[in-house]
N, C-alpha and C. Protein backbone atom coordinates (compact mmCIF):
# COMPACT_ATOMS: atom_id res chain seq x y z
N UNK A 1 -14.09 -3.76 -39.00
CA UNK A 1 -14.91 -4.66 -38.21
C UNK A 1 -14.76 -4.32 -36.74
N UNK A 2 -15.92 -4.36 -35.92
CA UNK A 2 -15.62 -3.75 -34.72
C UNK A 2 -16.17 -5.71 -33.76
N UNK A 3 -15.38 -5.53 -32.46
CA UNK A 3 -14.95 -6.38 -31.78
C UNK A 3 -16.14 -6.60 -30.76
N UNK A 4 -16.96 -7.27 -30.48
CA UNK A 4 -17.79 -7.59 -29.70
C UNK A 4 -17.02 -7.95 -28.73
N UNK A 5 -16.74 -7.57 -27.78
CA UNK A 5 -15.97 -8.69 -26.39
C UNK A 5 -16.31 -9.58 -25.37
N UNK A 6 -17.91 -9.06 -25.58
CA UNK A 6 -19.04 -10.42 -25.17
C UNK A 6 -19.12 -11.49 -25.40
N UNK A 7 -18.45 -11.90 -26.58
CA UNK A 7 -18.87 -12.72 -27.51
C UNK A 7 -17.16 -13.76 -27.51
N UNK A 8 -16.40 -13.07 -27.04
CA UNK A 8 -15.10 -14.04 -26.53
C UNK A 8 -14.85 -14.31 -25.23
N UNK A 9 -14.22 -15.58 -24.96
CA UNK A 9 -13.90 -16.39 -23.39
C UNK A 9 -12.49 -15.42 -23.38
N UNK A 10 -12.10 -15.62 -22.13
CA UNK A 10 -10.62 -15.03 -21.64
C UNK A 10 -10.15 -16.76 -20.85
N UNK A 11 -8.79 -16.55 -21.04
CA UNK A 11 -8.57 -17.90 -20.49
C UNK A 11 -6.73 -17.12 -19.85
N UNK A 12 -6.58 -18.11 -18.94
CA UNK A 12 -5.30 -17.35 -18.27
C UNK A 12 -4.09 -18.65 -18.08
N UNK A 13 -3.27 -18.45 -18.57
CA UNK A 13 -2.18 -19.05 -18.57
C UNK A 13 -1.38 -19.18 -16.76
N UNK A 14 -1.21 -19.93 -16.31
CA UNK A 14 -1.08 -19.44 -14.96
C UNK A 14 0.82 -19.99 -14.97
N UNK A 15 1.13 -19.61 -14.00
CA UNK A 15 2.86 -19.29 -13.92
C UNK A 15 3.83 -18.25 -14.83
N UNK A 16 4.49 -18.65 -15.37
CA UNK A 16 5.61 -17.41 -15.45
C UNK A 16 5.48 -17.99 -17.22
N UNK A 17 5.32 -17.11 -18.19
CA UNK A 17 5.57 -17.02 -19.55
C UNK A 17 6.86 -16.23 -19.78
N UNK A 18 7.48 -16.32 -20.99
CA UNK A 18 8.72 -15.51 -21.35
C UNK A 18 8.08 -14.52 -22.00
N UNK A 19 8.09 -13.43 -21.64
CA UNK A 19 7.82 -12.50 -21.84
C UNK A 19 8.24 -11.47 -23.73
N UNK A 20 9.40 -12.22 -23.86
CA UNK A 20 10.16 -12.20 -25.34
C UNK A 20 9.24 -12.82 -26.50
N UNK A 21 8.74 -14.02 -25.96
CA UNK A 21 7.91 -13.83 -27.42
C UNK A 21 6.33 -13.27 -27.92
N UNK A 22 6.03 -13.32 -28.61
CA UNK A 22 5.28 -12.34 -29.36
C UNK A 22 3.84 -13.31 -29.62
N UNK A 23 3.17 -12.69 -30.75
CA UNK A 23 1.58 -13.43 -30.82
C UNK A 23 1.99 -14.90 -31.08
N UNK A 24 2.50 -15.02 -31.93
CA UNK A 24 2.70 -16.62 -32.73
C UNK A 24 3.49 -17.68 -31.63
N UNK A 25 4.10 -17.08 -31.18
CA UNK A 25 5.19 -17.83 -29.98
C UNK A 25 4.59 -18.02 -28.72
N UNK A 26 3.34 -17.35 -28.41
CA UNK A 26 2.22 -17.69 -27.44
C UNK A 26 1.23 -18.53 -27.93
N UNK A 27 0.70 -18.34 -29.00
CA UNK A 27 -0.14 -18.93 -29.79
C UNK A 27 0.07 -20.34 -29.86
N UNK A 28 1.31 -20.26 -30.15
CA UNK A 28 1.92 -22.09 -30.13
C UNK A 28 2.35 -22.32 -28.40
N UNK A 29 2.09 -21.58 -27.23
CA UNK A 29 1.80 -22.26 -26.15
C UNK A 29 0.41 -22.49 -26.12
N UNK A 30 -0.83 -21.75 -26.44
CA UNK A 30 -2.28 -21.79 -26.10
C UNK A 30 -2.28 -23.36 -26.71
N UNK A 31 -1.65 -23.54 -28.23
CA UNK A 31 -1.82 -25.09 -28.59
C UNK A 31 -1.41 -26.17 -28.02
N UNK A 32 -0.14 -25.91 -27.97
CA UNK A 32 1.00 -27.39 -27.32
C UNK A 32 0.41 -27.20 -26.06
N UNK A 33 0.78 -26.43 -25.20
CA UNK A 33 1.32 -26.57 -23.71
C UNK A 33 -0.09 -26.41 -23.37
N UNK A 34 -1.25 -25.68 -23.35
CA UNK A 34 -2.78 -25.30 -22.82
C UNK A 34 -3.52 -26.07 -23.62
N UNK A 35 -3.30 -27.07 -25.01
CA UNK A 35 -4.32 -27.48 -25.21
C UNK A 35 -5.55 -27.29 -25.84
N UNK A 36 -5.42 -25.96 -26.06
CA UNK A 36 -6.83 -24.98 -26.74
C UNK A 36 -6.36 -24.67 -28.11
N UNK A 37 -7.35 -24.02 -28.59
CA UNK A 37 -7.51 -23.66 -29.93
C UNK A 37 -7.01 -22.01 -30.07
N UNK A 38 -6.21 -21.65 -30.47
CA UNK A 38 -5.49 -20.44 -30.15
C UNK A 38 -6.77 -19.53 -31.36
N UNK A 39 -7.09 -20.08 -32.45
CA UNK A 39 -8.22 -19.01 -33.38
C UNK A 39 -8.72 -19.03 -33.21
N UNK A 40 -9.91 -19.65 -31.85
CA UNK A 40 -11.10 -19.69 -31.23
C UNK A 40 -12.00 -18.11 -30.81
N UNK A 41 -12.65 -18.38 -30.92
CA UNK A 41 -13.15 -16.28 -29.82
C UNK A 41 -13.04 -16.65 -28.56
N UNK A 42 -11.32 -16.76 -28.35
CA UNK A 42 -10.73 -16.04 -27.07
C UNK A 42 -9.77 -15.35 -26.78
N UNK A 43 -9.74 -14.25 -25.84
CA UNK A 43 -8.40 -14.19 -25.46
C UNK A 43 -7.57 -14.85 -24.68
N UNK A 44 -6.30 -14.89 -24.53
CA UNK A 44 -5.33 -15.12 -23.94
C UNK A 44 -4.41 -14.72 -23.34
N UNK A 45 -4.40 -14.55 -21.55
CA UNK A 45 -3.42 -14.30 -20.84
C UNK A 45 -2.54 -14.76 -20.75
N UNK A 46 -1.07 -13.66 -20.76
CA UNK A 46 0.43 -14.77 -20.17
C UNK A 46 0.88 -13.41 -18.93
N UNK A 47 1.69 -13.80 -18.07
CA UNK A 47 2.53 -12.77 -17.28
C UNK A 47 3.85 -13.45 -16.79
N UNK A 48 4.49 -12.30 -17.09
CA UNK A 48 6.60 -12.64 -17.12
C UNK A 48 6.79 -12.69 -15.76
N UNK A 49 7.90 -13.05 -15.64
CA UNK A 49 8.20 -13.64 -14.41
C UNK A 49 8.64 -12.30 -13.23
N UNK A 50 8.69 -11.28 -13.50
CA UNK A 50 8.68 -10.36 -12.39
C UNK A 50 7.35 -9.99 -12.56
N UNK A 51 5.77 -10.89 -12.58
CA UNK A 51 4.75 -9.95 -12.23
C UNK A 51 4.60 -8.86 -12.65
N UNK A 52 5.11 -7.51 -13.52
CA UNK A 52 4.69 -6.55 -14.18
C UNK A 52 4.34 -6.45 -15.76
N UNK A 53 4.64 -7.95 -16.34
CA UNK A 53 4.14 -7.17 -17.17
C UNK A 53 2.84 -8.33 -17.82
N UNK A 54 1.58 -8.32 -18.46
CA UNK A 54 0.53 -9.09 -18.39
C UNK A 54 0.47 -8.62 -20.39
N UNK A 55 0.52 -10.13 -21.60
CA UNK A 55 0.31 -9.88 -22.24
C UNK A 55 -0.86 -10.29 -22.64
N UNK A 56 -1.98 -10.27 -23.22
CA UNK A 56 -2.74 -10.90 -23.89
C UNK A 56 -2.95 -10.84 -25.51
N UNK A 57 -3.62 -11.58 -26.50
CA UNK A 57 -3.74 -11.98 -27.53
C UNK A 57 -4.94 -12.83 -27.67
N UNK A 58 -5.09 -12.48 -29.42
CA UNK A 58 -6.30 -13.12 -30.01
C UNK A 58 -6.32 -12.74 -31.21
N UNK A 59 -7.19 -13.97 -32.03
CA UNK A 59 -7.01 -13.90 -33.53
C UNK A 59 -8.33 -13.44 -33.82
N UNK A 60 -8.28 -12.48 -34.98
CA UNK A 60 -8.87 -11.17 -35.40
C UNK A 60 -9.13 -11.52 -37.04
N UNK A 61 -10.31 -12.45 -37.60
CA UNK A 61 -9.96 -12.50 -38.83
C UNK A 61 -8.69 -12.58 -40.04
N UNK A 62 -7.75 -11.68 -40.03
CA UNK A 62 -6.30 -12.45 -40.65
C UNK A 62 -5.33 -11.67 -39.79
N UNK A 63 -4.98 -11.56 -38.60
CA UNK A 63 -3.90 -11.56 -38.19
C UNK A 63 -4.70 -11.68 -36.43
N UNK A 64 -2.98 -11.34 -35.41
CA UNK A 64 -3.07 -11.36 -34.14
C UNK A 64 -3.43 -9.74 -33.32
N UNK A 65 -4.29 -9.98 -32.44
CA UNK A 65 -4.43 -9.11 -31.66
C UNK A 65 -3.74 -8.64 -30.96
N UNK A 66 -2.58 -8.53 -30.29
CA UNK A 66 -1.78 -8.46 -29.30
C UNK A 66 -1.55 -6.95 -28.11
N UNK A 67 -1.91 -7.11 -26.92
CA UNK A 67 -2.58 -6.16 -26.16
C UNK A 67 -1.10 -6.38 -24.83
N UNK A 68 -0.86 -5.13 -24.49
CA UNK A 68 0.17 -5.81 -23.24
C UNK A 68 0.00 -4.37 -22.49
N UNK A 69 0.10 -4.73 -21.17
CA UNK A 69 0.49 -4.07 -19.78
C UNK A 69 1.36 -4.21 -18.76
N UNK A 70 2.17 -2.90 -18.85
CA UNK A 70 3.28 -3.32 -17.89
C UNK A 70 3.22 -2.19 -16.95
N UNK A 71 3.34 -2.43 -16.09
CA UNK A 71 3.26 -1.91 -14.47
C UNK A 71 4.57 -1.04 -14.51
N UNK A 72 4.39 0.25 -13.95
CA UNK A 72 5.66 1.54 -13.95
C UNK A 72 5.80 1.35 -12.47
N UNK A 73 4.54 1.35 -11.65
CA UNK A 73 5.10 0.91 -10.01
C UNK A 73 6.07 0.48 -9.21
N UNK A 74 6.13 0.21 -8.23
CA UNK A 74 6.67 -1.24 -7.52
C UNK A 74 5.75 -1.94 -7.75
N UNK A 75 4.55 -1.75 -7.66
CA UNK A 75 3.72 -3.23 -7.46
C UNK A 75 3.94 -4.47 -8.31
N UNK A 76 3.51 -5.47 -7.97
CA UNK A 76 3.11 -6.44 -9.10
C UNK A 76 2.10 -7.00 -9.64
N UNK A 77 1.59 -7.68 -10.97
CA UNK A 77 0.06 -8.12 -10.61
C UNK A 77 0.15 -9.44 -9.90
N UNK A 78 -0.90 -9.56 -9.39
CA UNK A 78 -0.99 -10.75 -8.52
C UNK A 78 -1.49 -12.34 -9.63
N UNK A 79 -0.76 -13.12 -9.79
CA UNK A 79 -1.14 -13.98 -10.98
C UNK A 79 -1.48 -15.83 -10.28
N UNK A 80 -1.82 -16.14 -11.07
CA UNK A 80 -1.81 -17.77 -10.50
C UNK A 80 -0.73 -18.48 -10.87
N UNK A 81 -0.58 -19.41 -10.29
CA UNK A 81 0.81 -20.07 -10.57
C UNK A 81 0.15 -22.00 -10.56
N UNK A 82 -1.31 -21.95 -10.38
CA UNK A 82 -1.30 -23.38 -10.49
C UNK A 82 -2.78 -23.51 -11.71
N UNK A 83 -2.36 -24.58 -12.36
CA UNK A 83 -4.16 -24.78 -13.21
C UNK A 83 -5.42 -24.87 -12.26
N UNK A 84 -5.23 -25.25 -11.12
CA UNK A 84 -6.53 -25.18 -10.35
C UNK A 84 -6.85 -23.61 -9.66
N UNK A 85 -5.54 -22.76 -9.45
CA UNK A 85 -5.80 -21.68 -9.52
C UNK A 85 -6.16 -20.58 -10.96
N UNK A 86 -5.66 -20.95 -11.90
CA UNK A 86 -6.32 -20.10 -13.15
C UNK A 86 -7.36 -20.73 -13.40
N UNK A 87 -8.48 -19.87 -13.99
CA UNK A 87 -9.25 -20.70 -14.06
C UNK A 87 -10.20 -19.63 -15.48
N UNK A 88 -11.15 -20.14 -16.14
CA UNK A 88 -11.73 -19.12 -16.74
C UNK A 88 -12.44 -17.97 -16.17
N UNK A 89 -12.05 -16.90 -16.84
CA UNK A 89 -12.32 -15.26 -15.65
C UNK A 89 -12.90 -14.83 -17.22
N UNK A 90 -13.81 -13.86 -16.68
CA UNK A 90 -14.53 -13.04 -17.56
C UNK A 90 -14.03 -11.46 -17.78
N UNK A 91 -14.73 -10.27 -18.78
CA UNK A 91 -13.91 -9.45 -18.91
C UNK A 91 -13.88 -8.48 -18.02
N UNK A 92 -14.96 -8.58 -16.55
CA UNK A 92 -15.11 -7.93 -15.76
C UNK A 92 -13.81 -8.01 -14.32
N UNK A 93 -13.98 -9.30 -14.30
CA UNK A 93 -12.33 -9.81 -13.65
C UNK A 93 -11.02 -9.57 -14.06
N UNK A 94 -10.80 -9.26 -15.52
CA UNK A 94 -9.80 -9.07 -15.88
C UNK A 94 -9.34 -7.57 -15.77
N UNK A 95 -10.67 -6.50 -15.85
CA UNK A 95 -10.96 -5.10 -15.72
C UNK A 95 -10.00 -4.81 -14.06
N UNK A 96 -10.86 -5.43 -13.35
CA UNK A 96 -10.22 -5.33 -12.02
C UNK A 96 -8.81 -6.27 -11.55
N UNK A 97 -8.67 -6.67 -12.22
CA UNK A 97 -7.14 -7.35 -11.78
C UNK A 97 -6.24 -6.40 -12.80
N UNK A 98 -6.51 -5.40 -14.00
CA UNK A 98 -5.61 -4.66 -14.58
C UNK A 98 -5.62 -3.27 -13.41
N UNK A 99 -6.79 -2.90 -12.38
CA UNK A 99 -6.92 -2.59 -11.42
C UNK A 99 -5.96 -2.46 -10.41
N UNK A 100 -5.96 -3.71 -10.20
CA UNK A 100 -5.02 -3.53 -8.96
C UNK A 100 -5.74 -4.92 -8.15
N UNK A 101 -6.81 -5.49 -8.18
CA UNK A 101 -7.53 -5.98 -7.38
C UNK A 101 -6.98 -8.11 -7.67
N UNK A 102 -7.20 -8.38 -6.68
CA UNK A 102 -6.77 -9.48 -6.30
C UNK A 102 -7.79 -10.75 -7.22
N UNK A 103 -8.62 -10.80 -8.45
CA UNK A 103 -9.15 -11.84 -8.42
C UNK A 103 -8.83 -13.22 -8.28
N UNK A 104 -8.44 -13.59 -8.04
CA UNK A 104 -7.80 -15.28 -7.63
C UNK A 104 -7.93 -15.80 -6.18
N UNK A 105 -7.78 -14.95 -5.26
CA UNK A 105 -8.30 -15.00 -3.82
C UNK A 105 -10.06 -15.17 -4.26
N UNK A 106 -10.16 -16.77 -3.24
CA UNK A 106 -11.21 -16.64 -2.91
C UNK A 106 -11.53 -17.60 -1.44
N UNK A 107 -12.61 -16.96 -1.09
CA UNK A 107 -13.03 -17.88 0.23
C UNK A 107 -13.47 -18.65 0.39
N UNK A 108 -13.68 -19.86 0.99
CA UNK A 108 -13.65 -21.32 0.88
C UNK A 108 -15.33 -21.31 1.34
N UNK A 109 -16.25 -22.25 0.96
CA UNK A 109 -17.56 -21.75 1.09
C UNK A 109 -17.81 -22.62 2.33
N UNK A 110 -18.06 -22.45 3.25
CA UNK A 110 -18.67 -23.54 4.49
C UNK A 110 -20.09 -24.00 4.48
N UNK A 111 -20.47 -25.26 4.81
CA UNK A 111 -21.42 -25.47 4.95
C UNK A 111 -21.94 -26.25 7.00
N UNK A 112 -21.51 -25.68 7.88
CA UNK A 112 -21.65 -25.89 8.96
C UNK A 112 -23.20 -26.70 9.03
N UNK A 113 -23.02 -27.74 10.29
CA UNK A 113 -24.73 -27.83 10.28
C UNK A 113 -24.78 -27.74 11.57
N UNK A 114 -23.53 -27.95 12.69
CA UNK A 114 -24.22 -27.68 14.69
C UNK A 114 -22.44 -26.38 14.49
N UNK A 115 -22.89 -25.72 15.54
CA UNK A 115 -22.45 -24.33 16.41
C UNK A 115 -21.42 -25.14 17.18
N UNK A 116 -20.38 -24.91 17.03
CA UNK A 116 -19.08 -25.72 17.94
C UNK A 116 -18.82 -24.64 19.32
């Protein structure tokens, strides 16, 4: 069976996950602690607490998907640490934040109406 990825949400866990556990031991955070439906068509972000390493997961007809990236750099990825900062990101955001690129920065929108 091949994977449409259009067709699933990405959702991001924001702060520090333990990095030690595995599909099922995240799975039961997406439930308890996030609230969501962990067999839904989505994936799921976590990232360990030194910023390098970013796992994600998703359920695949009878078992877990489980996908991980860890940074050989110094760098780190840049992650959210609050629910109003994670927020739902699509797979084009996620492309560029495995990048290198900052999605979570954003600029505050002004609506001025007189020239100070």
């Amino acid at each position: 069976m091949q994977l449409n990825i259009e067709e699933y949400d990405f959702y991001v866990r924001p702060g520090v996950t333990d990095m030690r556990k595995r599909a099922t031991g995240l799975s039961r955070i997406v439930q308890n602690q996030m609230k969501m439906m962990p067999f839904s068509k989505a994936v799921f972000l976590f990232c360990g607490k030194d910023h390098k390493k970013i796992v994600a997961i998703t359920w695949n007809n009878n078992g877990w998907i489980e996908i991980s990236k860890r940074l050989e750099c110094k760098s780190t990825f840049r992650w959210p640490d609050s629910e109003e900062e994670a927020m739902k990101v699509n797979f084009n955001e996620i492309l560029l934040m495995l990048k290198g690129v900052d999605t979570w920065r954003t600029l505050p929108v002004l609506s001025p109406e007189f020239v100070n």
